[in-house]
N, C-alpha and C. Protein backbone atom coordinates (compact mmCIF):
# COMPACT_ATOMS: atom_id res chain seq x y z
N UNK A 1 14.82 64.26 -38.83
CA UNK A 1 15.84 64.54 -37.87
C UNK A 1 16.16 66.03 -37.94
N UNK A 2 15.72 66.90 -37.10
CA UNK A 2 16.28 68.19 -36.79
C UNK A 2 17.79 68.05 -36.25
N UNK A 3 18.10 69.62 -36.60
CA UNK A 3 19.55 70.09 -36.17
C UNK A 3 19.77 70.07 -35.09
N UNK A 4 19.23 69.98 -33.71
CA UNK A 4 19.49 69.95 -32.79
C UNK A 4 19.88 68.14 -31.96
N UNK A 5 19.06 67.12 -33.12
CA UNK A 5 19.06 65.68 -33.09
C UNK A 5 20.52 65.70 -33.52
N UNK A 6 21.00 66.27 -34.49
CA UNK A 6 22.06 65.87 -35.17
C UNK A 6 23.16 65.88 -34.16
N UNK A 7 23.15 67.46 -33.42
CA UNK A 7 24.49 67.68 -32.89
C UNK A 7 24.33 67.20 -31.58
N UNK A 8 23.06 66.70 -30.85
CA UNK A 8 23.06 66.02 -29.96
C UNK A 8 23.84 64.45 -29.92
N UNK A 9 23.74 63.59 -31.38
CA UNK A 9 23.91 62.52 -31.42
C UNK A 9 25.87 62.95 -31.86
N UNK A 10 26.19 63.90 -32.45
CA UNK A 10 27.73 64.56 -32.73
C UNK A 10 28.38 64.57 -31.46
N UNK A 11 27.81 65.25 -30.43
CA UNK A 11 28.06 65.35 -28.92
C UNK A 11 28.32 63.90 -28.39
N UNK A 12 27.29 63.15 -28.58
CA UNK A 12 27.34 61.66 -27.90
C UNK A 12 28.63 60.64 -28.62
N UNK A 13 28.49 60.76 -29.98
CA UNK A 13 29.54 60.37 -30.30
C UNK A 13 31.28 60.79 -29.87
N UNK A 14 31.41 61.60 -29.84
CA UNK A 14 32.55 62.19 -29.40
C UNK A 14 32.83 63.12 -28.37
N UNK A 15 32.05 62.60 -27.27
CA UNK A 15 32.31 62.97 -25.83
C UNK A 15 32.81 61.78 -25.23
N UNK A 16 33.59 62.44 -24.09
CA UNK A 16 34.65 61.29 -22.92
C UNK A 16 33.63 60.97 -22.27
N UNK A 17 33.64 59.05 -22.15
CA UNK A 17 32.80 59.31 -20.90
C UNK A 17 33.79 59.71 -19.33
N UNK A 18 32.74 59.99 -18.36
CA UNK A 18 33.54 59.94 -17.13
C UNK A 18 34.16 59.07 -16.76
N UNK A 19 35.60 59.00 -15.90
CA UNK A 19 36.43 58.40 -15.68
C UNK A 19 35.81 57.62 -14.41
N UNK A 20 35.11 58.06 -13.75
CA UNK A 20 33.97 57.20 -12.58
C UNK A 20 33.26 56.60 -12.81
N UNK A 21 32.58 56.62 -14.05
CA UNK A 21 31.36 55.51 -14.88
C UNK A 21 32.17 54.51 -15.36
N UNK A 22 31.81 53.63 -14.34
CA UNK A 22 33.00 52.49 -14.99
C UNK A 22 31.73 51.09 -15.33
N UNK A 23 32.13 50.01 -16.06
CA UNK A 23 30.92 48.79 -16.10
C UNK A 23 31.16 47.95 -14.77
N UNK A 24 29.82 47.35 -14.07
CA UNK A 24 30.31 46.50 -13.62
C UNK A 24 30.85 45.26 -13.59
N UNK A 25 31.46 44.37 -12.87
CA UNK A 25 32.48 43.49 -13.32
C UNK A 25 31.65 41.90 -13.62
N UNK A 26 31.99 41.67 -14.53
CA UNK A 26 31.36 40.79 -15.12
C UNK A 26 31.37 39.68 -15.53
N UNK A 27 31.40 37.99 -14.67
CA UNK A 27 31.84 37.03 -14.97
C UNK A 27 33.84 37.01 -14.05
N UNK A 28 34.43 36.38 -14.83
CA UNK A 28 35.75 36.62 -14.00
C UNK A 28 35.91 35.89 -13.28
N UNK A 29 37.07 36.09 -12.14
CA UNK A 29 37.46 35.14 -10.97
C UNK A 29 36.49 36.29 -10.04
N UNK A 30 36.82 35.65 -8.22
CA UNK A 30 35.91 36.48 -7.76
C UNK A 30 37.51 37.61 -7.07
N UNK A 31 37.07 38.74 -6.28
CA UNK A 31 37.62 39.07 -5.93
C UNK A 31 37.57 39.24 -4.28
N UNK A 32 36.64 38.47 -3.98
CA UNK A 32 36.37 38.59 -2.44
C UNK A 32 37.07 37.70 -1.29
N UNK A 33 38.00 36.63 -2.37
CA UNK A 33 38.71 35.88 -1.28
C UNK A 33 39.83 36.04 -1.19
N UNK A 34 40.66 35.81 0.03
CA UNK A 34 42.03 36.24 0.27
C UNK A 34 43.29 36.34 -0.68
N UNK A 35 43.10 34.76 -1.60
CA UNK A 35 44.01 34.44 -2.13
C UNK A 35 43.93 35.26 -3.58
N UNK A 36 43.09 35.96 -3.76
CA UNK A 36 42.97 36.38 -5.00
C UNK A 36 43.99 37.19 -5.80
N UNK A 37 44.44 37.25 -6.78
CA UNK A 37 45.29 37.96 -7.47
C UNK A 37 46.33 37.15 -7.11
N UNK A 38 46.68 36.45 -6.73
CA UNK A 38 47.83 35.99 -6.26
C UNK A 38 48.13 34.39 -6.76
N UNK A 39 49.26 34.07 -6.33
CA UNK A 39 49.59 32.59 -7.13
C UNK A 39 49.15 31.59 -5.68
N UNK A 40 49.03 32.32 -4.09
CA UNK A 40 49.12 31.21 -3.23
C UNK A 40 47.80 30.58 -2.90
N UNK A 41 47.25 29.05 -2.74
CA UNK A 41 46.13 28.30 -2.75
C UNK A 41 45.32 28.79 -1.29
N UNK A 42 44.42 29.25 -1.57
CA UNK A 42 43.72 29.04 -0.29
C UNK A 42 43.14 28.25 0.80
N UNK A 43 43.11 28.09 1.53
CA UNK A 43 42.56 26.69 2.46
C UNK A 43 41.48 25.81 1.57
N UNK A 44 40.83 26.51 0.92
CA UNK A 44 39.60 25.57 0.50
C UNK A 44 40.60 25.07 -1.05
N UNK A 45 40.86 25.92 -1.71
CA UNK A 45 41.59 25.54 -3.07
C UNK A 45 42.70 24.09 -2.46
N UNK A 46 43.60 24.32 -1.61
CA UNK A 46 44.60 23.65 -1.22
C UNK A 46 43.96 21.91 -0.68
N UNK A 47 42.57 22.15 -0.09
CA UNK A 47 41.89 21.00 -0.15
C UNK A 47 41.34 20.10 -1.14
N UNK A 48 41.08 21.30 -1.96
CA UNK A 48 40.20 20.48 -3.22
C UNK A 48 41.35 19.56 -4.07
N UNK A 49 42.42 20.37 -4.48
CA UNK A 49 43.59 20.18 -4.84
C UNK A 49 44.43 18.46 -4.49
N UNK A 50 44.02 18.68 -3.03
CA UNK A 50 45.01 17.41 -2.44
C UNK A 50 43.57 16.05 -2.73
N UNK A 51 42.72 16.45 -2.39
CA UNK A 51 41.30 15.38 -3.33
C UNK A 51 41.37 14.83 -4.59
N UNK A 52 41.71 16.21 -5.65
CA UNK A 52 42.35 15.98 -6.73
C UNK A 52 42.96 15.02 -7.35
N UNK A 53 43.75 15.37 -6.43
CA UNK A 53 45.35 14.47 -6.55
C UNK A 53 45.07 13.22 -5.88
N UNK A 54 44.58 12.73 -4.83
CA UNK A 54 44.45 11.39 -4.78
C UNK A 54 43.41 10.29 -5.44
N UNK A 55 42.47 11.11 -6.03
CA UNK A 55 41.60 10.64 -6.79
C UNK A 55 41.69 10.10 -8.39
N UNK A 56 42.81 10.87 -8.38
CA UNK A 56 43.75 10.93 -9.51
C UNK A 56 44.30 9.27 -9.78
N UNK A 57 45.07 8.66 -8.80
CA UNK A 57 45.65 7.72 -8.48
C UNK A 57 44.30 6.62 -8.63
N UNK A 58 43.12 6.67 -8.55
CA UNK A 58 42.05 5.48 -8.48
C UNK A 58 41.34 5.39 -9.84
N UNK A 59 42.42 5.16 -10.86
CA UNK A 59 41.74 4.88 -11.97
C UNK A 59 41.11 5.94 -12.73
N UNK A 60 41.60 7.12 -12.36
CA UNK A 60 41.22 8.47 -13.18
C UNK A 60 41.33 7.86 -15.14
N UNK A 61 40.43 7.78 -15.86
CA UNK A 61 40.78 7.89 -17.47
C UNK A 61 41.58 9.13 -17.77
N UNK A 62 42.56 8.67 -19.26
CA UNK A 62 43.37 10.10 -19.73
C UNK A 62 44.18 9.65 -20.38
N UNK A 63 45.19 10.48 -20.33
CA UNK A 63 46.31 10.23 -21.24
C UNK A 63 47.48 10.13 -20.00
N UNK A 64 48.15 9.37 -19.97
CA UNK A 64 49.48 8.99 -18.95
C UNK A 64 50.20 8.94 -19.06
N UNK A 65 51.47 9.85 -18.91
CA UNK A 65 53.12 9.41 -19.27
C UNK A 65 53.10 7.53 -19.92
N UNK A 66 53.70 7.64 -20.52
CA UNK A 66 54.24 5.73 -20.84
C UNK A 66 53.11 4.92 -21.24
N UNK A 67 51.93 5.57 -22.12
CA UNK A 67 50.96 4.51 -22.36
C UNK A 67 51.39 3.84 -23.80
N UNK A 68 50.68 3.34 -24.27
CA UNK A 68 51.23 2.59 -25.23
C UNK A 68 51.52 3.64 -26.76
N UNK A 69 50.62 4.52 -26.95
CA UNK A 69 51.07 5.26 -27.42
C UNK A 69 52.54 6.27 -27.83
N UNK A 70 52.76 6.14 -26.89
CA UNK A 70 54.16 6.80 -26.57
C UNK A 70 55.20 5.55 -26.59
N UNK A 71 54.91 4.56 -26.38
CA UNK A 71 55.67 3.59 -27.18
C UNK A 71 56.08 3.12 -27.95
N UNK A 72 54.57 3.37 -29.47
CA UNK A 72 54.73 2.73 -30.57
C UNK A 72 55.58 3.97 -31.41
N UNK A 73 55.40 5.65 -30.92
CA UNK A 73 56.24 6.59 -31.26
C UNK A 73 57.92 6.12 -31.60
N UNK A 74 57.78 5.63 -30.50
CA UNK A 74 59.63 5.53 -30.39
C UNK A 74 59.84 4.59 -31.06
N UNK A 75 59.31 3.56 -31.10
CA UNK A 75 59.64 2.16 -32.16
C UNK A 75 59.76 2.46 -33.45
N UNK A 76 58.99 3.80 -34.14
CA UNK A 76 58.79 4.08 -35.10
C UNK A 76 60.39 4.85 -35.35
N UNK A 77 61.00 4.36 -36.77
CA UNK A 77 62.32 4.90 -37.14
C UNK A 77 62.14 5.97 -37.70
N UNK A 78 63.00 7.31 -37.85
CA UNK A 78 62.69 8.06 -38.42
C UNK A 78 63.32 7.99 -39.80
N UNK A 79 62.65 8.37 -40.85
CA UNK A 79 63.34 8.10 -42.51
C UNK A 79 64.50 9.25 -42.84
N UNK A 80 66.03 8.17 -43.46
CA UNK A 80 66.61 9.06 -43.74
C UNK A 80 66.73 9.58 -44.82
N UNK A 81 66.46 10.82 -45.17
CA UNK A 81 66.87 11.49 -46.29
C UNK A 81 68.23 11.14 -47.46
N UNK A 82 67.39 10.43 -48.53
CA UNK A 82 68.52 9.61 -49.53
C UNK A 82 69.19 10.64 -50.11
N UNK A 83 68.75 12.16 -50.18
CA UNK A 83 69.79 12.90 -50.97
C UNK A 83 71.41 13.26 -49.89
N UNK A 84 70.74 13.73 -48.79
CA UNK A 84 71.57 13.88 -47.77
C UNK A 84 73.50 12.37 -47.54
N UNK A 85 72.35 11.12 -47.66
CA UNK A 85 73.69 10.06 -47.71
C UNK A 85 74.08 10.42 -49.48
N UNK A 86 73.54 10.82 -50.47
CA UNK A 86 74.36 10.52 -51.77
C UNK A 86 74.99 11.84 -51.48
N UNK A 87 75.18 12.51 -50.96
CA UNK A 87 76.05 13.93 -51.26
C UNK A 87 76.65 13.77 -50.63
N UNK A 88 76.93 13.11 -49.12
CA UNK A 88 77.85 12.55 -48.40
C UNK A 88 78.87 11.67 -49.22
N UNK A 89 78.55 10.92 -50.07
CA UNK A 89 79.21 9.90 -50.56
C UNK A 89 79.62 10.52 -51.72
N UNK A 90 79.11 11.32 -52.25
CA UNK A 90 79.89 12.09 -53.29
C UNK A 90 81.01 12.76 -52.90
N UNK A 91 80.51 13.84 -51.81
CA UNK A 91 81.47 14.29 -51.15
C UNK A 91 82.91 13.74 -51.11
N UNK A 92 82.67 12.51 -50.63
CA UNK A 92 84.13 11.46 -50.59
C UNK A 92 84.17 10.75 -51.83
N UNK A 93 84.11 11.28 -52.96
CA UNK A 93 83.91 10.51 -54.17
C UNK A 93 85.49 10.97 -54.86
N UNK A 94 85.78 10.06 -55.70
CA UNK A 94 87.04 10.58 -56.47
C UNK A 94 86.35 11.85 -57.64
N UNK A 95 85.72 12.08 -57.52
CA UNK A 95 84.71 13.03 -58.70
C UNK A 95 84.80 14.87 -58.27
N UNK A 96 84.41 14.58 -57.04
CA UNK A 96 84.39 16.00 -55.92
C UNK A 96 86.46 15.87 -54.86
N UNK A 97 87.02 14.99 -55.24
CA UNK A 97 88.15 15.30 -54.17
C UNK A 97 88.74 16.05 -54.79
N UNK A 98 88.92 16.99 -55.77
CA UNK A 98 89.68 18.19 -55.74
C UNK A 98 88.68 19.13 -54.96
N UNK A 99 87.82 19.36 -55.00
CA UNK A 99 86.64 20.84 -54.32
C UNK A 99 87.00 20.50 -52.85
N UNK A 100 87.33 18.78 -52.52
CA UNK A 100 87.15 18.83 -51.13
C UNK A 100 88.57 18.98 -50.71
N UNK A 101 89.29 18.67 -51.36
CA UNK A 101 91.01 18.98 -51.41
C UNK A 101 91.18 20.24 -50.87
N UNK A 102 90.70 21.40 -51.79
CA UNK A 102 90.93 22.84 -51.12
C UNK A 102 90.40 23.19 -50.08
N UNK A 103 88.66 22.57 -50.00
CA UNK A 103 88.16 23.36 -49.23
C UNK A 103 89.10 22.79 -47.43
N UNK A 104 89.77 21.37 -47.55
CA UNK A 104 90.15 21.24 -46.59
C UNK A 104 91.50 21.90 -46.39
N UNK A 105 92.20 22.55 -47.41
CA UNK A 105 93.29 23.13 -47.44
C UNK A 105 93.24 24.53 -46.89
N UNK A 106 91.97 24.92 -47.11
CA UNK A 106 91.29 26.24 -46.81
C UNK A 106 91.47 26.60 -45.29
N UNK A 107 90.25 25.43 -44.50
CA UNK A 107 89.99 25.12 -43.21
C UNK A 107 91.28 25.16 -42.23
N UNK A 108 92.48 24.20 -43.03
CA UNK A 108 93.35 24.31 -42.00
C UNK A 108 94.39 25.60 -42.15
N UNK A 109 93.97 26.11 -43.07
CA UNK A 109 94.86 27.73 -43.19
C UNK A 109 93.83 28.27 -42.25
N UNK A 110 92.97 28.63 -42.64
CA UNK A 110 92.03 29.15 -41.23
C UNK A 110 91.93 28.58 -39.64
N UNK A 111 91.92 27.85 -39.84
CA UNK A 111 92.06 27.30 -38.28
C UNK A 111 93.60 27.64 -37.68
N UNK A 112 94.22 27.67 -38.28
CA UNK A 112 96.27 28.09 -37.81
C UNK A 112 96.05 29.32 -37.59
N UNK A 113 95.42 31.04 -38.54
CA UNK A 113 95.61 31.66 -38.45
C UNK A 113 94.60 32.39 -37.33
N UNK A 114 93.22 31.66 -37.09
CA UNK A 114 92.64 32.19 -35.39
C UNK A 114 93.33 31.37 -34.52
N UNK A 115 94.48 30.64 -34.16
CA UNK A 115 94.92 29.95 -33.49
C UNK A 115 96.25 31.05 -33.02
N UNK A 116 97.21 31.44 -34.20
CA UNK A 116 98.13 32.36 -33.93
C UNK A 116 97.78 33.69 -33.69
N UNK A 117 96.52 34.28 -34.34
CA UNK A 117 96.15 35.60 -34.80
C UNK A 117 95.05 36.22 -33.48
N UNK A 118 94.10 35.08 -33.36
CA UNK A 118 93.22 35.14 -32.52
C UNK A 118 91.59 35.27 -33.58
N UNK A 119 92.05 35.32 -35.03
CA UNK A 119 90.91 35.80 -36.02
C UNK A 119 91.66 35.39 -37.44
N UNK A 120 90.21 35.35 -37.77
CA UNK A 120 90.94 34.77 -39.51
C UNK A 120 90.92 35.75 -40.10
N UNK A 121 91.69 35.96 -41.58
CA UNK A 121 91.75 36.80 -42.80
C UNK A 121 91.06 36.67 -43.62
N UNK A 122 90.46 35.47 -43.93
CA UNK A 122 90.15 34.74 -44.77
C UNK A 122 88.79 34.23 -44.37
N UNK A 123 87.65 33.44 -45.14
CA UNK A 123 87.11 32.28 -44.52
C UNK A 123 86.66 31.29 -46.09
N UNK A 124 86.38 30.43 -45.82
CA UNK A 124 86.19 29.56 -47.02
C UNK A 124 84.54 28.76 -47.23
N UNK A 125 83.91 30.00 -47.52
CA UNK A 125 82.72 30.30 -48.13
C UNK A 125 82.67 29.84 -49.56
N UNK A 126 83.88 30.26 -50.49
CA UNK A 126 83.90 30.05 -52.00
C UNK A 126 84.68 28.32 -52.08
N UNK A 127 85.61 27.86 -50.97
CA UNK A 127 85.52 26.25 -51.40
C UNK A 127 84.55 25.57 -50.95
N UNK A 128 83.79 25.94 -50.35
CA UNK A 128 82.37 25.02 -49.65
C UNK A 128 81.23 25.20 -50.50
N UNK A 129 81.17 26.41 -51.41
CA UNK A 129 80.09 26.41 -51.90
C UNK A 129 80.21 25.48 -53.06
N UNK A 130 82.09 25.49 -53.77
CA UNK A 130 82.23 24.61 -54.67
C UNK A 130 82.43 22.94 -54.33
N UNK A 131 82.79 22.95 -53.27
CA UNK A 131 82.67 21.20 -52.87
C UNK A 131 80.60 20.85 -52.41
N UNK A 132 79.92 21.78 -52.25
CA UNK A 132 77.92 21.65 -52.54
C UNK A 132 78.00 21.63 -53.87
N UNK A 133 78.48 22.55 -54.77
CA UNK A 133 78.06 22.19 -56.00
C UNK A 133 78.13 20.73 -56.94
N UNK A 134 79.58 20.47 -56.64
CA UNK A 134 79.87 19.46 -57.10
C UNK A 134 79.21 18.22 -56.33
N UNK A 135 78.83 18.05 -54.97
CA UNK A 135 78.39 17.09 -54.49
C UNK A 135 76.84 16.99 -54.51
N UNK A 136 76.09 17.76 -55.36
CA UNK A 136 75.31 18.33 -55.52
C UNK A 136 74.97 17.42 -57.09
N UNK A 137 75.81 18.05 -57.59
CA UNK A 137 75.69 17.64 -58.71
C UNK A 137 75.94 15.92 -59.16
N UNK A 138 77.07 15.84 -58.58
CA UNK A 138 77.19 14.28 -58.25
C UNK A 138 76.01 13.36 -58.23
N UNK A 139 74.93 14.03 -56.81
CA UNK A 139 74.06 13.08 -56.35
C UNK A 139 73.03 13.08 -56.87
N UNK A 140 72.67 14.21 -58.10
CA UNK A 140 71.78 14.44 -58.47
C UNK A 140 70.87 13.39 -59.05
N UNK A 141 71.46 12.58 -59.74
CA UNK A 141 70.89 11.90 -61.06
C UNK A 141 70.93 10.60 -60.32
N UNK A 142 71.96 9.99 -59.43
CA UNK A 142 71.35 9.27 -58.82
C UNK A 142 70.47 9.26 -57.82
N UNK A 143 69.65 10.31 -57.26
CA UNK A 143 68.65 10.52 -56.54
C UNK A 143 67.53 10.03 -57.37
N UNK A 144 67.53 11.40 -58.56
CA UNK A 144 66.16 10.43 -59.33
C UNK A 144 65.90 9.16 -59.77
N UNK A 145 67.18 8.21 -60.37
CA UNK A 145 67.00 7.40 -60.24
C UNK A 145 66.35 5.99 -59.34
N UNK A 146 66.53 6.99 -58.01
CA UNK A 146 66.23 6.13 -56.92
C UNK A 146 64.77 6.62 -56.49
N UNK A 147 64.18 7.72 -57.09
CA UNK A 147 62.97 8.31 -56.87
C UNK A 147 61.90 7.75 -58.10
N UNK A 148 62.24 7.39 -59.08
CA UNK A 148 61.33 6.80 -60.35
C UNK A 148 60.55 5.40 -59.79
């Protein structure tokens, strides 16, 4: 490879091509009919379309709103989460009613003071996190129990 190969192939690499050398178009929709670029059906599309559609109706195979499939879905219950009801029930447990004591003591100081104020001072982040802990803790051990 001579020096003149080199900076010939330097040149080719890092020259613009012209902005007029463009590829031609290749595959694609076409662009020669009216409706093109556009969302509206053309006479022939708008025919095929309404064929479509009634052909549709004579026993077309597929998948169909309301087949049985979509039936046995809904019959199917969804499972409830056993930690979710024991922390509920802790929650209301004589074990957690002081955490839930405040945190409801909390709520209705907050709720009075955006009621008079228009905004709270306060919010009760630190009794909620302690009425989760405790209900938390509560449900814990009887979860696993119910998981062994």
């Amino acid at each position: 490879m001579g020096i003149t190969d080199f900076f010939s192939a330097a040149w080719d690499t890092f020259s613009v091509p012209s902005p007029d050398a463009e590829a031609p178009v290749q595959g694609g929709s076409s662009t020669k009919t009216p409706a093109s670029g556009t969302d509206e059906e053309s006479k022939d599309e708008k025919e095929v379309n309404q064929k479509d559609a009634k052909s549709q109706d004579d026993g077309e195979q597929g998948h169909k709103p309301g087949d049985k499939d979509e039936e046995e879905e809904e019959e199917e219950e969804e499972s409830v989460d056993p930690k979710d009801t024991l922390e509920q029930e802790c929650t209301e447990s004589k074990e957690c009613s002081p955490a839930k004591h405040h945190y409801d003591e909390c709520v209705e100081r907050v709720t009075g003071q955006i009621e008079s104020d228009g905004k709270a001072k306060e919010d009760c982040i630190e009794e909620f996190f302690h009425l989760a802990h405790c209900a938390t803790q509560c449900a814990a051990p009887k979860l696993f129990a119910q998981l062994k």
